[in-house]
Protein backbone atom coordinates (compact mmCIF):
# COMPACT_ATOMS: atom_id res chain seq x y z
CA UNK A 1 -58.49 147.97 -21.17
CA UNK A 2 -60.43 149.32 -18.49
CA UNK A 3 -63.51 150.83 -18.06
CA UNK A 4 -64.10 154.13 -20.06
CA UNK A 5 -60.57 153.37 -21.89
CA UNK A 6 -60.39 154.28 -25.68
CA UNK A 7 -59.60 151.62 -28.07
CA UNK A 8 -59.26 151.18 -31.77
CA UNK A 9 -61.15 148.56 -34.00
CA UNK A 10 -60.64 147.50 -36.88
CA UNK A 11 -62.92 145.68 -39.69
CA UNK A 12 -62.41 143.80 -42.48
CA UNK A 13 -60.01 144.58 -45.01
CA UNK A 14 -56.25 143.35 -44.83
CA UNK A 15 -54.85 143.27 -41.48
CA UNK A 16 -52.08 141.43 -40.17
CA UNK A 17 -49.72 140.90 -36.82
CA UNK A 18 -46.02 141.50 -37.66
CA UNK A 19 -44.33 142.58 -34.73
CA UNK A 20 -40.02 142.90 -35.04
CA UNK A 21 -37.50 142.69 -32.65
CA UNK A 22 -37.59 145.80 -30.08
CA UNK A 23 -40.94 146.45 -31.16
CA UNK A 24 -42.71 147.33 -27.52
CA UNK A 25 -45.00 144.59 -26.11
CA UNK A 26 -48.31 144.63 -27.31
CA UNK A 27 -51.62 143.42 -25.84
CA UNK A 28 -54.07 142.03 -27.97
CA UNK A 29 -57.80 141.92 -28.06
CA UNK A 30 -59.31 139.83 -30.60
CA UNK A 31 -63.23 139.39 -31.70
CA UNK A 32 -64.46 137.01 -34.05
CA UNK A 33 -67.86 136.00 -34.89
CA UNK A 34 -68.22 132.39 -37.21
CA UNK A 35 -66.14 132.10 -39.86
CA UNK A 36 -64.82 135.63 -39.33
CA UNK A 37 -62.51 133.44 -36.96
CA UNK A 38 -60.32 132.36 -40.02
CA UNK A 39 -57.53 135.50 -40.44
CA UNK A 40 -57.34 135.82 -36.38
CA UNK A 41 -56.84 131.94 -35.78
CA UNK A 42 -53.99 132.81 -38.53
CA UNK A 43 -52.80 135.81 -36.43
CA UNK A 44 -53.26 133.45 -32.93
CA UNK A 45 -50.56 130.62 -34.25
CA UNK A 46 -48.07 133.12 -35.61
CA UNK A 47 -48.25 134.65 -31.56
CA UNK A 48 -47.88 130.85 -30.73
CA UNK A 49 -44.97 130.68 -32.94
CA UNK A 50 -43.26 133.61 -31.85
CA UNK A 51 -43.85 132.84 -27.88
CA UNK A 52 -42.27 128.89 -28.79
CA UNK A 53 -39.33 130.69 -30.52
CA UNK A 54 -38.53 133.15 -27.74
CA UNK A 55 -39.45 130.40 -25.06
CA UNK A 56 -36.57 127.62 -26.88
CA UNK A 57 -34.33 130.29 -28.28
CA UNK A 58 -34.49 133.59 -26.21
CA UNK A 59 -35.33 136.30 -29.20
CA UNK A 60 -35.76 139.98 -29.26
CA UNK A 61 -39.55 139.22 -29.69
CA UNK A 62 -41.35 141.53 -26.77
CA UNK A 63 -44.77 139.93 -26.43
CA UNK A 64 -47.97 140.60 -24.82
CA UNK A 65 -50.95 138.88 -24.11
CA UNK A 66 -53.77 137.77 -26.63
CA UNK A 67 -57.13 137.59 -25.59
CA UNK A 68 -59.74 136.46 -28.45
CA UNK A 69 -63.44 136.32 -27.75
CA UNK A 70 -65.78 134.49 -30.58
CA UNK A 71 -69.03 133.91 -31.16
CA UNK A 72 -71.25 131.11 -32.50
CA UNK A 73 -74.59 129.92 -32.55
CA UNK A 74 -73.88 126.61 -31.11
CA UNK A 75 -70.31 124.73 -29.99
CA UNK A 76 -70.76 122.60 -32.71
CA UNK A 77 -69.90 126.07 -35.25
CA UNK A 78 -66.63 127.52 -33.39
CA UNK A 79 -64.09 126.66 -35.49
CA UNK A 80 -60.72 125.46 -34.69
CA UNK A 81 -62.12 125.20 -30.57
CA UNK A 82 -59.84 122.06 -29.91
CA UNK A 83 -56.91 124.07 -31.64
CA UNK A 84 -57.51 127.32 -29.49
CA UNK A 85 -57.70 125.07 -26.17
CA UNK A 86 -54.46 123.41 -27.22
CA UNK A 87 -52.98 126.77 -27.54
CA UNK A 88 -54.73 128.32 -24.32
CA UNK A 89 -52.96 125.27 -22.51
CA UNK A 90 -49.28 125.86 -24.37
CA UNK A 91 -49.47 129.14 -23.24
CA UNK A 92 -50.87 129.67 -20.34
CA UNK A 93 -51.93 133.89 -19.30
CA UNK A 94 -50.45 134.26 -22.69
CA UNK A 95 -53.10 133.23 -25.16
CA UNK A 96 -56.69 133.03 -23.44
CA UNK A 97 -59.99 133.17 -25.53
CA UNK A 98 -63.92 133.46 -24.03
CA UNK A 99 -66.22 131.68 -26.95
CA UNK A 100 -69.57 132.61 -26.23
CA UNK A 101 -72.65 130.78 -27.58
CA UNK A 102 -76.07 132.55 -28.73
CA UNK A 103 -78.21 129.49 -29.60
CA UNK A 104 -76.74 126.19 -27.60
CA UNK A 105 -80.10 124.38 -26.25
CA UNK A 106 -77.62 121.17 -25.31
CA UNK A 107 -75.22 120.53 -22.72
CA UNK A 108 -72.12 122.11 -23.41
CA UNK A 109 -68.88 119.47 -23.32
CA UNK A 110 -66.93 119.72 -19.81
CA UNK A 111 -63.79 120.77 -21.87
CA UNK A 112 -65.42 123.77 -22.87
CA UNK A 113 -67.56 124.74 -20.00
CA UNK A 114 -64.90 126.93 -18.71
CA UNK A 115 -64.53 128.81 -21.66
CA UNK A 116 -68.56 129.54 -22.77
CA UNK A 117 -70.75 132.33 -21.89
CA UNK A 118 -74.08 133.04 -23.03
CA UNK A 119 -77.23 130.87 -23.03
């Protein structure tokens, strides 16, 4: 997106990520606060998936990017942070994230530091 671009957003309910073969390439944008991280972690390892399949076997799969930004008070509450590195570092420019912290009075761990905004 850029700035003044209109986007859609989407809250609670059922969603899911099921793109097919020859589907265009998507980009994704996805924001998660606490434990409202749970269905897009779900929705980040099926992207992982699909970029190992198409990586080892060459399918149809067109992918984009995904880009998830979550919140927490602290480090200590983002869930699943050592999962999301391991996929940031799999994938490389494909899967990124930005956690950002509200309430984190303590030093923030080196292998995070790169990742966190906020206070």
């Amino acid at each position: 997106c850029t700035l003044d671009s209109e986007v859609a957003l989407r809250v609670g309910g059922d969603f899911f990520f099921d793109p097919q073969p020859g589907d265009s390439p998507v980009n994704l944008v996805l924001i998660a606060g606490g434990v409202g991280i749970n269905p897009l972690f779900s929705i980040l390892l099926h992207i992982a998936d699909l970029h190992g399949y198409q990586e080892g076997k060459g399918n149809r799969h067109k992918l984009g990017t995904a880009k998830l930004y979550y919140s927490a008070k602290t480090t200590s509450e983002l869930l699943f942070k050592k999962n999301i590195l391991g996929l940031m570092k799999a994938f490389p420019g494909k899967i990124t994230c930005c956690f950002h912290v509200t309430q984190q009075r303590s030093q923030i761990c080196e292998e995070l530091q790169p990742h966190v905004t906020g206070k």
